[in-house]
Structure formats: structure tokens, C-alpha cells
Protein backbone atom coordinates (compact mmCIF):
# COMPACT_ATOMS: atom_id res chain seq x y z
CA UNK A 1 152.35 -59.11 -172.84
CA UNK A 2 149.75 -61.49 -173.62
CA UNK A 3 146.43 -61.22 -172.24
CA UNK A 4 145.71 -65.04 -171.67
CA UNK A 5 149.12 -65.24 -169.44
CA UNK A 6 147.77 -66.64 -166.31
CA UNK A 7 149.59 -67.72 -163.30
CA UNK A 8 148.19 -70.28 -160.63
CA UNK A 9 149.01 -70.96 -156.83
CA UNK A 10 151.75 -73.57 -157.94
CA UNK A 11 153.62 -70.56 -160.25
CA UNK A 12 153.54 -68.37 -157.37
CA UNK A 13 154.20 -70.83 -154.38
CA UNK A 14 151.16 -69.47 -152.42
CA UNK A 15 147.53 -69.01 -152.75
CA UNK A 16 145.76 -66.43 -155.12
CA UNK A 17 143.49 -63.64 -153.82
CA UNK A 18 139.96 -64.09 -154.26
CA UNK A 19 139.57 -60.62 -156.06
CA UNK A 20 143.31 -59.87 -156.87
CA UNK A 21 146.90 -60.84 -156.46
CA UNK A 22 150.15 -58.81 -156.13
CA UNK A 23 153.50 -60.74 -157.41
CA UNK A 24 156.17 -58.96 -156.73
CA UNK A 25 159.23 -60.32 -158.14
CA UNK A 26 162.74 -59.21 -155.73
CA UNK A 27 166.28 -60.54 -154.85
CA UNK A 28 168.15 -60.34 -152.08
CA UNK A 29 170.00 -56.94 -152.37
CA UNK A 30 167.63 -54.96 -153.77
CA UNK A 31 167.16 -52.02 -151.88
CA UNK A 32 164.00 -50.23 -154.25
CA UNK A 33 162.52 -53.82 -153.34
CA UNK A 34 162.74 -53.03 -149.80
CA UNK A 35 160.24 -50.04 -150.59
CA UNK A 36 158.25 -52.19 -153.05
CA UNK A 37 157.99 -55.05 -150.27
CA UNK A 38 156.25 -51.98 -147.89
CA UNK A 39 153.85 -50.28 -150.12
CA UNK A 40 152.61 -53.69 -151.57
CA UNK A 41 151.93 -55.19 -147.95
CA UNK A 42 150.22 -52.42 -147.17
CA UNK A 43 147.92 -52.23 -149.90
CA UNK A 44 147.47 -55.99 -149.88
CA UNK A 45 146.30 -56.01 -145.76
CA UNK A 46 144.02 -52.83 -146.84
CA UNK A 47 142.03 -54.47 -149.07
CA UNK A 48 139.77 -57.48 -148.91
CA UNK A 49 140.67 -60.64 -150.74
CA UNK A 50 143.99 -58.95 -152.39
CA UNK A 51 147.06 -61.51 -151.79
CA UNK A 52 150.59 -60.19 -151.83
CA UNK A 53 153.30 -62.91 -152.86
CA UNK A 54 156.85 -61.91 -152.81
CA UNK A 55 159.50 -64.10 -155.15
CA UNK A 56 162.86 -64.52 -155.48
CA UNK A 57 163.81 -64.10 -158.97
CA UNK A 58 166.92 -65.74 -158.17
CA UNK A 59 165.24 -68.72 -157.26
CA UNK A 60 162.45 -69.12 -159.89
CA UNK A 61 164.34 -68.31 -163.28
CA UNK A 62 162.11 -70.34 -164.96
CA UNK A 63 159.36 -68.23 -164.13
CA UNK A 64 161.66 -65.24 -164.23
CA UNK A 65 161.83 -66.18 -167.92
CA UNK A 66 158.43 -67.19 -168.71
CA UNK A 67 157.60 -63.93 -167.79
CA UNK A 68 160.56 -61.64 -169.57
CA UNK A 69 161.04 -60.03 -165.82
CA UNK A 70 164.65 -58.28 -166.75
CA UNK A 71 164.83 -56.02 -163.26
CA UNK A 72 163.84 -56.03 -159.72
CA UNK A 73 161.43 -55.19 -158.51
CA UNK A 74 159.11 -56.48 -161.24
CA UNK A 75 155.32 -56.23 -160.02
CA UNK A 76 152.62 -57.87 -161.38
CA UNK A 77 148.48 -57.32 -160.44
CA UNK A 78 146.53 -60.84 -161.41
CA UNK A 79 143.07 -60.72 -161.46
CA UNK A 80 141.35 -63.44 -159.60
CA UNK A 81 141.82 -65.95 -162.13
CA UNK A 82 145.78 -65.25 -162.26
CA UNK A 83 145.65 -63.32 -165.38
CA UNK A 84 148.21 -60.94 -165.59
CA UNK A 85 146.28 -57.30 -165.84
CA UNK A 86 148.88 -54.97 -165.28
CA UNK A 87 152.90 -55.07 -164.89
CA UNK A 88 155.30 -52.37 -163.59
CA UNK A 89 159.38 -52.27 -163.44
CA UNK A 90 160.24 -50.58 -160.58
CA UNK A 91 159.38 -49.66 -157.54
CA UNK A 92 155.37 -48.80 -156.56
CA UNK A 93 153.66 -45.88 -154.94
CA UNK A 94 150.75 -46.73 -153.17
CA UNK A 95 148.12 -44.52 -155.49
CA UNK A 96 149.79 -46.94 -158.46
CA UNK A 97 148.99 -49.50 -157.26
CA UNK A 98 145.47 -49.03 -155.59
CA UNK A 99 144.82 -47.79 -159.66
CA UNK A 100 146.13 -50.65 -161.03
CA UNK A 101 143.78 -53.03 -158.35
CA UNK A 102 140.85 -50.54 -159.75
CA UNK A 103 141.34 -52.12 -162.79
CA UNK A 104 140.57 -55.42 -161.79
CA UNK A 105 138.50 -55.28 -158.68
């Protein structure tokens, strides 16, 4: 994955955090994305200016695409720019992904 991918508000249909953003990509019978969907939330109200955006790959194939996401969940940590600093296939534990925030934050 490139380092100069960057997503903006418009890619992700909702604002970006002002230190970090969590993308997680999900459709509708996913059940790891049910887990995903917790631990994500969670880490995103924990932490100041962290966002947490949740998209339906389903709906955004383009984007789906753009960014080679092949399985749900798909997460992606954006700095506060919207570069993409860290991707994971799968579903998160909560020490993953408070790492991958250190990384950026």
C-alpha cells in the first residue's frame, strides 16, 4: 500500500478525527464485523479526537476498489490528514488497535 493514499471526509461520508481516524469497512452479514464494530467504538469514544466511520463495502465499491479491500471487516487507521498508516483484514482486538493509533498519535 502506498504511503501517499489519503482519504478525505467526502471518501468516508463523515468527518475525519483531528488526531486519527478508524475506517472500518463491513457488510451486512458479517458477524466478525459485529465484534470489529464493538472494539473500534470503544477505542474511538476512549480517545480524544479519534473518529470511527463504519462503511458498507457493498455500497461504496468504488472505494472498495480503490482500496484493494477483498474481505470484511477491512480496518484502516488514517492519520489526521487521511493517510492511510496502518491496515488490518479481520477482526481487531482492542491492544491492536490502541498500537496501531500509537503509531500515529
Amino acid at each position: 500500500m502506498s504511503d501517499t493514499l489519503v482519504l478525505t471526509a467526502a471518501d468516508l461520508g463523515g468527518p475525519l478525527g483531528e488526531r486519527a481516524t478508524l475506517v472500518q469497512f463491513s457488510t451486512a452479514f458479517c458477524q466478525p464485523c459485529r465484534a470489529a464494530r464493538r472494539v473500534l467504538g470503544e477505542v474511538g469514544a476512549m480517545l480524544d479526537g479519534v473518529e470511527y466511520v463504519e462503511i458498507d463495502a457493498e455500497s461504496h465499491l468504488d472505494l472498495v476498489r480503490r482500496l484493494d479491500v477483498l474481505r470484511t471487516p477491512t480496518v484502516l487507521v488514517l492519520d489526521a490528514e487521511g493517510r492511510v498508516a496502518t491496515r488490518a483484514d479481520g477482526p481487531p482486538t482492542k491492544p491492536a488497535v490502541i498500537a496501531a493509533l500509537g503509531t500515529v498519535l
